[in-house]
Protein backbone atom coordinates (compact mmCIF):
# COMPACT_ATOMS: atom_id res chain seq x y z
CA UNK A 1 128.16 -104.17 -124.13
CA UNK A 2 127.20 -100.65 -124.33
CA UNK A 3 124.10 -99.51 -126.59
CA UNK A 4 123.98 -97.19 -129.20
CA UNK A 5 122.85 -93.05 -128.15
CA UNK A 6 119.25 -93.12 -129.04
CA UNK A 7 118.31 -89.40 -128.37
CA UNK A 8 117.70 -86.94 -131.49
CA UNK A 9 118.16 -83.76 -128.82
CA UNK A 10 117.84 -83.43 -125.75
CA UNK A 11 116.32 -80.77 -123.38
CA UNK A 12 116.65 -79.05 -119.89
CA UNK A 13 113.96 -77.60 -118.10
CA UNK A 14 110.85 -79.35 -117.58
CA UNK A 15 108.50 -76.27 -116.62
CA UNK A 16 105.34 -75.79 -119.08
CA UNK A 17 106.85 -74.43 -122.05
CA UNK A 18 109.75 -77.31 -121.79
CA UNK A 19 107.61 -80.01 -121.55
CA UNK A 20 105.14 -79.29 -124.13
CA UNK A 21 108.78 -78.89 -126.56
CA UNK A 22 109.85 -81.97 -126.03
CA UNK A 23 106.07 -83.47 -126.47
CA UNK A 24 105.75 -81.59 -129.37
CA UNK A 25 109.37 -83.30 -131.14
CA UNK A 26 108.18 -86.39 -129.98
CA UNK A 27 105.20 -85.97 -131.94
CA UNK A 28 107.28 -85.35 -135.03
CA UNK A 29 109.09 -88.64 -134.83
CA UNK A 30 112.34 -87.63 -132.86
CA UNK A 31 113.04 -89.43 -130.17
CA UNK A 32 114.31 -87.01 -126.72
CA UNK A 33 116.29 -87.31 -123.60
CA UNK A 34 114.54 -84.64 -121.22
CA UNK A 35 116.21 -83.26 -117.51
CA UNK A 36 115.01 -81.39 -114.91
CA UNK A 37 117.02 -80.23 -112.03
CA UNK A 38 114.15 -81.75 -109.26
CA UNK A 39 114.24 -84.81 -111.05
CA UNK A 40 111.23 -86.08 -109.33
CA UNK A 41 110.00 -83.98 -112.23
CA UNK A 42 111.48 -86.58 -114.89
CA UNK A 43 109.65 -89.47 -112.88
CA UNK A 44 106.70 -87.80 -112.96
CA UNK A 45 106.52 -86.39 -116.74
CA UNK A 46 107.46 -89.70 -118.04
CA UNK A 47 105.00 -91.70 -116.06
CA UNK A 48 102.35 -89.19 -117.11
CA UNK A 49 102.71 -87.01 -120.17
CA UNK A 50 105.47 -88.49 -121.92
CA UNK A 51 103.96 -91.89 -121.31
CA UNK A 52 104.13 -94.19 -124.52
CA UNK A 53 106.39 -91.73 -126.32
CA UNK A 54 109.61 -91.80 -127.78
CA UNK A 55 111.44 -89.68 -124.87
CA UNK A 56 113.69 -91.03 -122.41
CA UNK A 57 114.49 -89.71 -118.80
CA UNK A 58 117.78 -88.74 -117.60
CA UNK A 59 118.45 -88.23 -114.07
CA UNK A 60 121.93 -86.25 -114.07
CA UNK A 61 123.71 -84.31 -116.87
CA UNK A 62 125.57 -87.17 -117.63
CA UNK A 63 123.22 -89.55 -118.05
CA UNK A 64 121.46 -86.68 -120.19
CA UNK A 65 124.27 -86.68 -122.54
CA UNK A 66 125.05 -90.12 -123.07
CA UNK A 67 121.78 -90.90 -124.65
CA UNK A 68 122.33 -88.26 -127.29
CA UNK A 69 123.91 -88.76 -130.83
CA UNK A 70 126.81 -86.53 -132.19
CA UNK A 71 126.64 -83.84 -132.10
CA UNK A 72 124.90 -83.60 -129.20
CA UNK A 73 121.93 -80.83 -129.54
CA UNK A 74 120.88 -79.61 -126.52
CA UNK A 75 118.15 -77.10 -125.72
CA UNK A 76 118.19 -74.79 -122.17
CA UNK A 77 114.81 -73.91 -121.51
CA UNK A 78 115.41 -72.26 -117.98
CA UNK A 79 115.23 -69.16 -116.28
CA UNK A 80 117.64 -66.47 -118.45
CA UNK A 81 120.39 -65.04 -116.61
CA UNK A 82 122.01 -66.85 -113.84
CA UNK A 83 120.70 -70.37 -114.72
CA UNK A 84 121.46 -70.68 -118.16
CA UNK A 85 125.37 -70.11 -117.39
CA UNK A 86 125.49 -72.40 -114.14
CA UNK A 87 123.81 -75.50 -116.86
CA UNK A 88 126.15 -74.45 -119.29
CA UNK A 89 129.05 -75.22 -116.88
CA UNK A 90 127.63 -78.31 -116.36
CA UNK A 91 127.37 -79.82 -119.41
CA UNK A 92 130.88 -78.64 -120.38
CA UNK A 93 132.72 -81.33 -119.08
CA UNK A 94 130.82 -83.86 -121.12
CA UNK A 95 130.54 -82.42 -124.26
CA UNK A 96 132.60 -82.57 -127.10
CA UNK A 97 133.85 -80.57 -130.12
CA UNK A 98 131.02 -79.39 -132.78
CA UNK A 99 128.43 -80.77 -129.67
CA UNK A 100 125.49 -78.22 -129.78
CA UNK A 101 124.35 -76.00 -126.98
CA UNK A 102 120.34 -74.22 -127.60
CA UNK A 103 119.18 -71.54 -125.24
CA UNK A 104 115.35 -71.33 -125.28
CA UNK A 105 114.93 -68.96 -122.96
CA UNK A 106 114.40 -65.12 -123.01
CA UNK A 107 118.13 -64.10 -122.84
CA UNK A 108 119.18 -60.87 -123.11
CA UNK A 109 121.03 -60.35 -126.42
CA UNK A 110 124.50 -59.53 -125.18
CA UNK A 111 124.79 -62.22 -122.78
CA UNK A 112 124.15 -64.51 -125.78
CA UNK A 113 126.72 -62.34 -127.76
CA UNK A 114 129.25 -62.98 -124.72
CA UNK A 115 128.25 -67.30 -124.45
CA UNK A 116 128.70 -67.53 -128.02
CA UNK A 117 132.12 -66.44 -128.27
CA UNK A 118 132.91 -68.53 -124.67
CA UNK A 119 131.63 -71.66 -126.23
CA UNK A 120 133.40 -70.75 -129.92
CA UNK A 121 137.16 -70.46 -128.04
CA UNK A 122 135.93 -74.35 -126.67
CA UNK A 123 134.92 -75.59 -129.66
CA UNK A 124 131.38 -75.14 -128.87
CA UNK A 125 128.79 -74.89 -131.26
CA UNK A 126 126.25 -72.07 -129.60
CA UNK A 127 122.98 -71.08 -130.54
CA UNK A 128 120.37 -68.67 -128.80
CA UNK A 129 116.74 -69.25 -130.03
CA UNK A 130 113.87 -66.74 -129.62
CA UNK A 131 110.74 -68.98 -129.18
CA UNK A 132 107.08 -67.36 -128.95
CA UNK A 133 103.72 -68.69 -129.16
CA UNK A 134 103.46 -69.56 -125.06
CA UNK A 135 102.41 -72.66 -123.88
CA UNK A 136 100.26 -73.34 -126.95
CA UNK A 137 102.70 -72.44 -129.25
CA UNK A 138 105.66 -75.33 -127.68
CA UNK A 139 102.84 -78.10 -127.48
CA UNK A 140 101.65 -77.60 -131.32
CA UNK A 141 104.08 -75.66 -133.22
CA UNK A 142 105.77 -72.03 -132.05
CA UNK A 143 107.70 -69.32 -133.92
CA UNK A 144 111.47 -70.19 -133.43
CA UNK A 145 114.38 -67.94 -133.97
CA UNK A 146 117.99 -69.04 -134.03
CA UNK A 147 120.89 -67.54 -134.54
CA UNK A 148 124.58 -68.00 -133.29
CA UNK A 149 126.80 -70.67 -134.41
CA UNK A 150 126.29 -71.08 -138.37
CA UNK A 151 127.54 -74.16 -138.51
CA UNK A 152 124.80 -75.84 -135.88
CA UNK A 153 122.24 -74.75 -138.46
CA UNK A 154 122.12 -77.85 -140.84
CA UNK A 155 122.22 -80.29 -137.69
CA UNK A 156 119.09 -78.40 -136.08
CA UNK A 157 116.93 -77.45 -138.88
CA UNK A 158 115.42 -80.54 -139.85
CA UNK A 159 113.99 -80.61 -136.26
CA UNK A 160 113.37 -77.02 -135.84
CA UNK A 161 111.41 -76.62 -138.61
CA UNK A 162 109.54 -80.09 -138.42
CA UNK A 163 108.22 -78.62 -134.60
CA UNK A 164 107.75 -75.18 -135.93
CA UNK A 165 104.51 -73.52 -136.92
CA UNK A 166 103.71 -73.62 -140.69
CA UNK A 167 102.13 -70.66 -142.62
CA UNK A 168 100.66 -71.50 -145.88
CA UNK A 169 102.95 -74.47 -145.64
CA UNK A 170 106.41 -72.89 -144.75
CA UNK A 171 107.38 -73.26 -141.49
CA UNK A 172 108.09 -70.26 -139.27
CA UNK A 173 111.41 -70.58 -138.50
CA UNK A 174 115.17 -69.68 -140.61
CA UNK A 175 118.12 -69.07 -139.89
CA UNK A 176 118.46 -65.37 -138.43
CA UNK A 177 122.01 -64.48 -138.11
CA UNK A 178 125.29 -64.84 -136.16
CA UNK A 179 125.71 -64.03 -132.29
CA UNK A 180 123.11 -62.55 -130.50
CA UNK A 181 121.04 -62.68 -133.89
CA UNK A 182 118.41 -64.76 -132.36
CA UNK A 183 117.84 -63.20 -129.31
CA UNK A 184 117.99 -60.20 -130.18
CA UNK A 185 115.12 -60.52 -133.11
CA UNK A 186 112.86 -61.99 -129.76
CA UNK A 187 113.54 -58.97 -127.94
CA UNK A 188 112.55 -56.99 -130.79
CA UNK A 189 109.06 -59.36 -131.95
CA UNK A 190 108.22 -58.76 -127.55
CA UNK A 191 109.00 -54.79 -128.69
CA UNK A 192 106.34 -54.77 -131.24
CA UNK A 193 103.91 -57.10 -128.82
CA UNK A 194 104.14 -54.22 -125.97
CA UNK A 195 103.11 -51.64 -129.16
CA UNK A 196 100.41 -54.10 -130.56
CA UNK A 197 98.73 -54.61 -126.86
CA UNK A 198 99.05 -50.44 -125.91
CA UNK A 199 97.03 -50.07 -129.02
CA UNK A 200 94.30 -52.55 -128.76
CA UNK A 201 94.15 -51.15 -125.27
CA UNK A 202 93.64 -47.62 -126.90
CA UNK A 203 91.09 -48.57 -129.28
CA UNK A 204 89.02 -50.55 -126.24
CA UNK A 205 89.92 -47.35 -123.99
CA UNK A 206 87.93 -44.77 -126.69
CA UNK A 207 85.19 -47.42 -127.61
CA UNK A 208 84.56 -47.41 -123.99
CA UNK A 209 84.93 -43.82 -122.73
CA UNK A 210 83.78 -41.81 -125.68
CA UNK A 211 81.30 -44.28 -127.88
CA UNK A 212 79.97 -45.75 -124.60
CA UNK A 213 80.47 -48.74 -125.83
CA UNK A 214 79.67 -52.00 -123.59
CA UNK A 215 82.18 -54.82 -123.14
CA UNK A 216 79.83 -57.31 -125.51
CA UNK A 217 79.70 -54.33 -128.08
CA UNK A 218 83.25 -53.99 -128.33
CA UNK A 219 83.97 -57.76 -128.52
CA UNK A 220 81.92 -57.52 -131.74
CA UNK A 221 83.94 -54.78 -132.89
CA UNK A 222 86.91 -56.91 -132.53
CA UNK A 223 84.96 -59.74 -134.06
CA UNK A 224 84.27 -57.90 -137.20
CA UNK A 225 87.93 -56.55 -137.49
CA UNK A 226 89.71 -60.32 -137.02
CA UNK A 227 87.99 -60.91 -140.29
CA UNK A 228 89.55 -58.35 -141.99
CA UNK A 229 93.18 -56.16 -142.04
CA UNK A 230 93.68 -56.60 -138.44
CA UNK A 231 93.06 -60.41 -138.10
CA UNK A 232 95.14 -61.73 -135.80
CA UNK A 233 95.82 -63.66 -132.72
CA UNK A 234 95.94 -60.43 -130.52
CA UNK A 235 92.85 -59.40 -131.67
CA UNK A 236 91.33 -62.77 -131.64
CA UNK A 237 92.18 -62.89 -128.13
CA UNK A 238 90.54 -59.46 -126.84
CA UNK A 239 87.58 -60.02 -128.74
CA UNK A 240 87.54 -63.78 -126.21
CA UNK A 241 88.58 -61.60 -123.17
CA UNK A 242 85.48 -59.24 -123.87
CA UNK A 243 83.07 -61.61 -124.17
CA UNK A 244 83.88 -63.57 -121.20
CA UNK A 245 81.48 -63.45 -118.00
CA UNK A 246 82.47 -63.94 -114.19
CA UNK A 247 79.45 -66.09 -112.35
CA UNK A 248 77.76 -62.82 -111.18
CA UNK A 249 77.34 -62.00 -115.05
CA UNK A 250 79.93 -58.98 -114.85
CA UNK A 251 83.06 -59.27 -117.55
CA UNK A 252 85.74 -60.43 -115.92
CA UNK A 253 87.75 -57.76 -117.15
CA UNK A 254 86.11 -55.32 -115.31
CA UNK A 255 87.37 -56.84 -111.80
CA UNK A 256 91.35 -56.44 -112.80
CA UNK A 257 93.13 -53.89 -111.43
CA UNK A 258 94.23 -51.55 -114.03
CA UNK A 259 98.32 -51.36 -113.48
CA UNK A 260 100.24 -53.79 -116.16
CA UNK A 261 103.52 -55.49 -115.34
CA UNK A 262 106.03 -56.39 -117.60
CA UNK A 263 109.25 -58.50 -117.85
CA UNK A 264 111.64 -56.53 -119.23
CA UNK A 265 111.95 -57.46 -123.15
CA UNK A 266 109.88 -54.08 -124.15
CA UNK A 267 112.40 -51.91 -121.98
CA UNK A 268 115.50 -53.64 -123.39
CA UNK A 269 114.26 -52.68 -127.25
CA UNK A 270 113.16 -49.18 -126.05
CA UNK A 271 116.71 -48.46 -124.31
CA UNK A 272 118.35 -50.66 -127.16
CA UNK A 273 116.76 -48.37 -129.62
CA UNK A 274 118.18 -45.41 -127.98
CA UNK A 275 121.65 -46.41 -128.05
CA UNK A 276 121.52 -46.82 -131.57
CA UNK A 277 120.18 -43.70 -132.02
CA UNK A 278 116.58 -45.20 -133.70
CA UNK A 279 113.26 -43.52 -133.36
CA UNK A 280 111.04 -46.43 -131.96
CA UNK A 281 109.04 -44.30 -130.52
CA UNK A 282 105.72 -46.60 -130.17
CA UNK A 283 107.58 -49.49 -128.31
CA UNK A 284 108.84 -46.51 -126.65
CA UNK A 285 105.25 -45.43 -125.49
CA UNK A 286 104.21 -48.59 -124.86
CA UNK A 287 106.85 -49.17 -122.09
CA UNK A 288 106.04 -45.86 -120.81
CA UNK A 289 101.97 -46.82 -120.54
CA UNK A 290 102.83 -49.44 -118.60
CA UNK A 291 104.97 -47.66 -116.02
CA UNK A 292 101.91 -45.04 -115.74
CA UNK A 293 99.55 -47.24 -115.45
CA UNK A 294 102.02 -48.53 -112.03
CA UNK A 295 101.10 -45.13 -110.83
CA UNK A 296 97.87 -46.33 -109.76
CA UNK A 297 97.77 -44.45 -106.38
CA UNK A 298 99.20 -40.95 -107.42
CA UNK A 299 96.66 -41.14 -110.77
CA UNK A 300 93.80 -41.66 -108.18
CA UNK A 301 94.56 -38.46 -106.50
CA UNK A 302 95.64 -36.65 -109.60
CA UNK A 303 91.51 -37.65 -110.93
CA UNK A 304 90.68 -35.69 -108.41
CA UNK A 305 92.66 -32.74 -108.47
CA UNK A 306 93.23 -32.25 -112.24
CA UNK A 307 90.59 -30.29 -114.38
CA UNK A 308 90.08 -31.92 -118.07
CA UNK A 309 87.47 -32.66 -120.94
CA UNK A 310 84.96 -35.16 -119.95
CA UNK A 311 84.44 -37.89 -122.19
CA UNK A 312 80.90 -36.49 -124.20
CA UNK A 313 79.35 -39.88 -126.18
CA UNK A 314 76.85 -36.92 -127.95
CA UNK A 315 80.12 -36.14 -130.03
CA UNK A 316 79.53 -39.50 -132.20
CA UNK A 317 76.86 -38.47 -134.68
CA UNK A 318 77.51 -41.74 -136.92
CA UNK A 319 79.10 -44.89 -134.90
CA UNK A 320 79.54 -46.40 -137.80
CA UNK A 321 82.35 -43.90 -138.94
CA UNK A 322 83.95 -44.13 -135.35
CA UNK A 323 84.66 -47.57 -135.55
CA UNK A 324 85.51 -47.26 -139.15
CA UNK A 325 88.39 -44.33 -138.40
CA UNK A 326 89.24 -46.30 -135.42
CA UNK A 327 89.94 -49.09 -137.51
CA UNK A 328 92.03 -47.35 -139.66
CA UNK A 329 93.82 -45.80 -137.03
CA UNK A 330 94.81 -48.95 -135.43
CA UNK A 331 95.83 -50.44 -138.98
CA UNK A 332 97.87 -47.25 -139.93
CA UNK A 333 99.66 -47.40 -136.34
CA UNK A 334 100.56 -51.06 -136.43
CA UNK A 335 102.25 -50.19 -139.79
CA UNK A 336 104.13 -47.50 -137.86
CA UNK A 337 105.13 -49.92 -135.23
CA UNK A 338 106.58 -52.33 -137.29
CA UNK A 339 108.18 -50.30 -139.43
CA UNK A 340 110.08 -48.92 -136.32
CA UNK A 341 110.68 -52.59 -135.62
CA UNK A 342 112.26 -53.25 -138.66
CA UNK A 343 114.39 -49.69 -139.11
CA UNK A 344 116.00 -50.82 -135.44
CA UNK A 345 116.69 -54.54 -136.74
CA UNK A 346 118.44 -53.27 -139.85
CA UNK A 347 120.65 -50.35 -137.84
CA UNK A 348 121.56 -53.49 -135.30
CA UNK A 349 122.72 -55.74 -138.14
CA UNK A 350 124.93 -52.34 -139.68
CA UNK A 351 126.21 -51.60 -136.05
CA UNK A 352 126.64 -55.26 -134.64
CA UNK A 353 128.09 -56.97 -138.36
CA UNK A 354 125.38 -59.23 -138.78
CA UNK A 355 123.63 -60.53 -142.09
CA UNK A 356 120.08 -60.55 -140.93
CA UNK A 357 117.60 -62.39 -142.78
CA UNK A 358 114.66 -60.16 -143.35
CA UNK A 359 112.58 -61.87 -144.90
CA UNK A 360 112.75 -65.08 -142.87
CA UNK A 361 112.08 -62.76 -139.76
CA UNK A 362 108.81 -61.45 -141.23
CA UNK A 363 107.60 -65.18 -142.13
CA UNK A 364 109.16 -66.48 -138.31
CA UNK A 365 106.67 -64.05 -136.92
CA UNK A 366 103.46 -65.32 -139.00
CA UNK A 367 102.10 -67.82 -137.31
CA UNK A 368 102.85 -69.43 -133.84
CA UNK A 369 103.95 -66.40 -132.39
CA UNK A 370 102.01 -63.76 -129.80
CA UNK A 371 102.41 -61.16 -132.80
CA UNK A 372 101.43 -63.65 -135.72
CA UNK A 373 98.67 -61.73 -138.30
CA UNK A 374 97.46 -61.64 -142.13
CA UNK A 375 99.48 -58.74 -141.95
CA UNK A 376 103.14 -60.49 -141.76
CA UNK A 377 102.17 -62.10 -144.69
CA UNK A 378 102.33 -58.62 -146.60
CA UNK A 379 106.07 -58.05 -144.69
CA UNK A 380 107.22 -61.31 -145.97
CA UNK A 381 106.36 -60.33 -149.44
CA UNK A 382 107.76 -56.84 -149.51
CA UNK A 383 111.01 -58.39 -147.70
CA UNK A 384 111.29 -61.23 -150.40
CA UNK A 385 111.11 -58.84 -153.48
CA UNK A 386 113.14 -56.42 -151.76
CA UNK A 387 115.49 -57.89 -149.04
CA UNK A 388 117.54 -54.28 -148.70
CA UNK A 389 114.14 -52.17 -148.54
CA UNK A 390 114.78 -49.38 -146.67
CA UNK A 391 111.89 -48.87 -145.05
CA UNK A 392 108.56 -50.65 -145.04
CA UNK A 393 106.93 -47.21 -146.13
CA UNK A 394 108.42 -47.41 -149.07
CA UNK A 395 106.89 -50.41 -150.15
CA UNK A 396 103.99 -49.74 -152.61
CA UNK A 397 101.66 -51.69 -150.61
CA UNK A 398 101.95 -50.25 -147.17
CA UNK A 399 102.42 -46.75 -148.65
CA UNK A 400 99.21 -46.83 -150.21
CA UNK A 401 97.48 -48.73 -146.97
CA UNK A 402 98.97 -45.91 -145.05
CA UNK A 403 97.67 -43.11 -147.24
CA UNK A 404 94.26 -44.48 -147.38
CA UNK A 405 94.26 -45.09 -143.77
CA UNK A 406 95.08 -41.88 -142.92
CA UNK A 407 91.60 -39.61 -142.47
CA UNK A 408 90.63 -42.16 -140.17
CA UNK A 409 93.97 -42.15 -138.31
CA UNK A 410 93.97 -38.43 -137.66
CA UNK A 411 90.17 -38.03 -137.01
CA UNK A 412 90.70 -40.92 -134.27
CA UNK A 413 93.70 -38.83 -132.42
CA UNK A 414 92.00 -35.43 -132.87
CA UNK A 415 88.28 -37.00 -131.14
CA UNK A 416 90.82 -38.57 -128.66
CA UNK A 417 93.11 -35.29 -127.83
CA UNK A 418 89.58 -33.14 -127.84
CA UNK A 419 88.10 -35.82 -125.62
CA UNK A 420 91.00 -35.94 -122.80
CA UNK A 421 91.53 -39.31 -123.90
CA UNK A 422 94.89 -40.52 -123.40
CA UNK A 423 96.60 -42.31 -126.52
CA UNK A 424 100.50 -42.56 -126.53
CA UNK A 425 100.47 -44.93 -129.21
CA UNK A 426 97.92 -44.02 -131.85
CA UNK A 427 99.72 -40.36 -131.21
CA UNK A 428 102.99 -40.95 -131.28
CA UNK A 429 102.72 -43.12 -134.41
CA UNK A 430 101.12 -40.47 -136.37
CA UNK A 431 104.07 -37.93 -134.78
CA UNK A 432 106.33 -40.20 -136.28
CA UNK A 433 104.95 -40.18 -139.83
CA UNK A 434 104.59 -36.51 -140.32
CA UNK A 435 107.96 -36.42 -138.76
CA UNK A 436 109.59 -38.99 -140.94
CA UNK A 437 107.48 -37.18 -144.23
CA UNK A 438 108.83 -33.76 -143.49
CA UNK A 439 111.60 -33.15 -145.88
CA UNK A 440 112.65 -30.21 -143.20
CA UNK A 441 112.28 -30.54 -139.40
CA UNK A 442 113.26 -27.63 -136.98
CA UNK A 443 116.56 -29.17 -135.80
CA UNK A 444 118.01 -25.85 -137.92
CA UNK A 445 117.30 -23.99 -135.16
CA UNK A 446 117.87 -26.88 -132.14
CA UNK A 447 121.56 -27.14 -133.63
CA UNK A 448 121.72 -23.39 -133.23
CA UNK A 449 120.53 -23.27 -129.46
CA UNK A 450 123.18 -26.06 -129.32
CA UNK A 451 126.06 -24.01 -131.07
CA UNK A 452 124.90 -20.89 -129.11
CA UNK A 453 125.42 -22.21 -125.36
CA UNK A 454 127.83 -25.13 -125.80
CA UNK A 455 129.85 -24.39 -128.79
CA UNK A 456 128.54 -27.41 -130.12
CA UNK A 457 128.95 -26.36 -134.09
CA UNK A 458 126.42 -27.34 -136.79
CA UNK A 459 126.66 -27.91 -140.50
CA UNK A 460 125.27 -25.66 -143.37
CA UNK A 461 122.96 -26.54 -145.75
CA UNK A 462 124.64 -26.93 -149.20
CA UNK A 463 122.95 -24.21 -150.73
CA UNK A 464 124.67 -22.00 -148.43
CA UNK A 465 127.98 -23.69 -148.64
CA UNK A 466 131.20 -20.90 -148.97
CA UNK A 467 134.26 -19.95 -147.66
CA UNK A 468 132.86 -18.90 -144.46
CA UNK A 469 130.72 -21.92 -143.98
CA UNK A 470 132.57 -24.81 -145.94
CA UNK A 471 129.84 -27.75 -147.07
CA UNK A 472 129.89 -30.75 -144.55
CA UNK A 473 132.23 -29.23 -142.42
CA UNK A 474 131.39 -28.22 -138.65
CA UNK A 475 130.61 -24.83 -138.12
CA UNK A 476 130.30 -22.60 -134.49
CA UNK A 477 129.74 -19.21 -135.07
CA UNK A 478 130.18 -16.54 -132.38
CA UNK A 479 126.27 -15.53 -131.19
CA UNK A 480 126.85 -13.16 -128.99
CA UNK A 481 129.99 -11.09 -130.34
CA UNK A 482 131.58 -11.71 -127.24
CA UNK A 483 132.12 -15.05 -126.94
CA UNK A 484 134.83 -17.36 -128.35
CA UNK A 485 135.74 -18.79 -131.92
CA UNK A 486 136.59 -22.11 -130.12
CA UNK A 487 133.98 -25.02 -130.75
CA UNK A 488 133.76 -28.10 -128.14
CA UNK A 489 134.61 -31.26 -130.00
CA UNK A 490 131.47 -32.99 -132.18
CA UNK A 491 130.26 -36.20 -131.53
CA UNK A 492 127.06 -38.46 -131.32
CA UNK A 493 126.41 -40.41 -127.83
């Protein structure tokens, strides 16, 4: 006689961040069928672990989804690319219509885009799930993401947002949108976590070079600022990296080499950004710090060969107002930042047809994420009486946190720019407000270099409208006097 399913979801991909998942919705009273592909792995987790708790083993894909209840939910939490297509062929043959497919993993955005309208024409229900908050995060309660099949949503959400991190009681996880919706919101959140980390980096680079600040000072800088605007886990974390001491009493930060890597989720929102024609210009930096700092080798010579300002610590007459600007200057850049964020995440849900969930986004990323901060709280809000806000600036609250911030912000970047202190972020944040302020930018006179060597036309200003230059039509006018009255065609790439 054959015995009922038992398992609430199941889950492939017993690495870290999988196991401490499935430990985590066992925890919450749901009962999980867990596969690895070395399934000595199984054996070993459940004899370990998973010991005592309501998961069950599965040694084959089969036997995985015969212990699961329809529809069958099933979570991927394996390497993106590659991987996630060859389990998805896999499980194929034993699913069935409405059965539910989850990819954890950090998949690019169109290659969910692509499975999701695979497993649709198959009856399929597909969903791809950002989920941040590292190991920590899976074991206790992470930010989660979804988005893809709409009609998965009521059969996952009870256990999504029961495993979820809470913030002020709500969990940190909606519904985000069709498709790619999910994904494509995790690219974005690891976008803003390149521009957070370039920043603190800045602010630790000018403690250090120009107030001559020790590693133990500027851990209590960051001590003093997680209790205030810029409380958060990033924060929290640099003030812990700061403070802590190898054996022979130097910081262990000291010893690292200084050349970052990255994975490839900041480059994909930078590039992403430029295709839709967005000015995300800190995530943009950030990306670009990271390849400099590759240049290890070619910067070592260049020290040597290219003349500067010396950092001078005799320039800080009152410490306290450095720190205090500096402050500010990381507070009014973060603003920046996610504003950027959230300018590219509404152009993607015009371009791509999706009804994106602000405000759930903001509150996904307060807690159990790498980003969480008091500060998301303050995006919620101005998302929830506003969903349609245009732009984050023009909420009253970051407008005036903005404004007040602001002598600090461009003291900070002059002291750094007079200094020779490099800081692509603080700089190009503050680029991008007086650019995005300035009712008039000189792009007059770019469109007429354009019109002048490529016949590219432009467009007069409606003040100037006539019969010669016709309002909102495109113009080419002949420079020169002796070249043609033919214009190339107009378009945007």
């Amino acid at each position: 006689m054959s015995t009922q399913p038992q398992g609430d979801i199941g889950l492939i991909g017993l690495a870290v961040m999988g196991q401490n998942l499935v430990l985590n919705a066992a925890d919450h009273g749901f009962t999980v069928v867990a596969y690895n592909r070395t399934v000595s792995k199984v054996d070993d987790f459940l004899a370990n672990e998973a010991k005592g708790k309501s998961i069950i083993g599965a040694h084959s894909i089969e036997e995985l989804v015969k212990n699961l209840k329809r529809p069958r939910r099933i979570i991927l939490l394996v390497k993106a690319g590659k991987p996630v297509d060859l389990f998805i062929d896999q499980l194929l043959p034993y699913l069935e219509k409405d059965d539910i497919i989850i990819d954890g993993g950090n998949s690019h955005y169109p290659d969910t885009n692509r499975r999701y309208e695979e497993l649709k024409a198959k009856g399929i229900n597909f969903v791809g799930s950002g989920v941040s908050g590292g190991e920590d995060g899976a074991r206790y309660g992470p930010s989660l993401m979804p988005g893809g099949a709409e009609e998965a949503w009521p059969h996952i959400k009870e256990i999504f947002q029961s495993i979820s991190a809470k913030s002020e009681g709500e969990p940190c996880c909606d519904w985000v949108g069709p498709a790619g919706a999910g994904h494509y919101v995790k690219m974005v959140h690891n976008g803003i976590e390149y521009g957070d980390m370039q920043l603190i980096c800045e602010a630790y680079d000018i403690m250090k070079r120009v107030g001559n600040f020790s590693d133990s000072e500027i851990a209590e800088v960051f001590e003093k600022w997680n209790t205030g605007v810029l409380d958060s886990f990033l924060i929290e974390i640099t003030r812990d990296i700061l403070k802590k001491n190898d054996d022979d009493g130097i910081p262990i930060v000291e010893k690292i080499l200084d050349t970052a890597g990255q994975k490839g989720t900041g480059k994909w929102t930078a590039m992403n950004a430029l295709d839709l024609g967005m000015p995300v210009t800190l995530i943009g930096e950030a990306v670009f710090g990271r390849a400099l700092s590759a240049l290890k080798s070619e910067r070592t010579r260049a020290s040597t060969i290219l003349g500067g300002p010396k950092a001078d610590a005799s320039v800080i007459s009152d410490k306290k107002k450095f720190v205090d600007d500096l402050e500010q200057a990381l507070y009014a850049s973060k603003i920046i930042s996610y504003a950027q964020g959230f300018m590219l995440i509404r152009e993607a849900g015009k371009t791509y047809g999706w009804k994106l969930n602000n405000p759930a986004i903001a509150l996904m990323w307060r807690g159990g994420c790498i980003i969480r901060s008091v500060f998301l709280g303050e995006i919620t809000k101005a998302y929830r009486e506003e969903p349609e806000l245009e732009n984050l600036l023009f909420n009253q609250f970051f407008s005036e946190a903005i404004t007040k911030a602001q002598a600090g912000w461009r003291s900070t970047v002059a002291l750094a720019v007079t200094q020779g202190i490099p800081t692509p972020a603080f700089s190009t944040a503050l680029a991008f407000y007086d650019g995005y302020r300035s009712e008039r930018l000189p792009a007059n006179l770019l469109q007429a270099q354009r019109d002048y060597f490529g016949a590219h036309t432009f467009k007069v200003l409606p003040k100037y409208a006539s019969e010669k230059y016709p309002e909102g039509q495109d113009v080419h006018v002949n420079w020169t006097g002796h070249g043609g009255n033919v214009s190339a065609s107009t378009y945007q790439a």
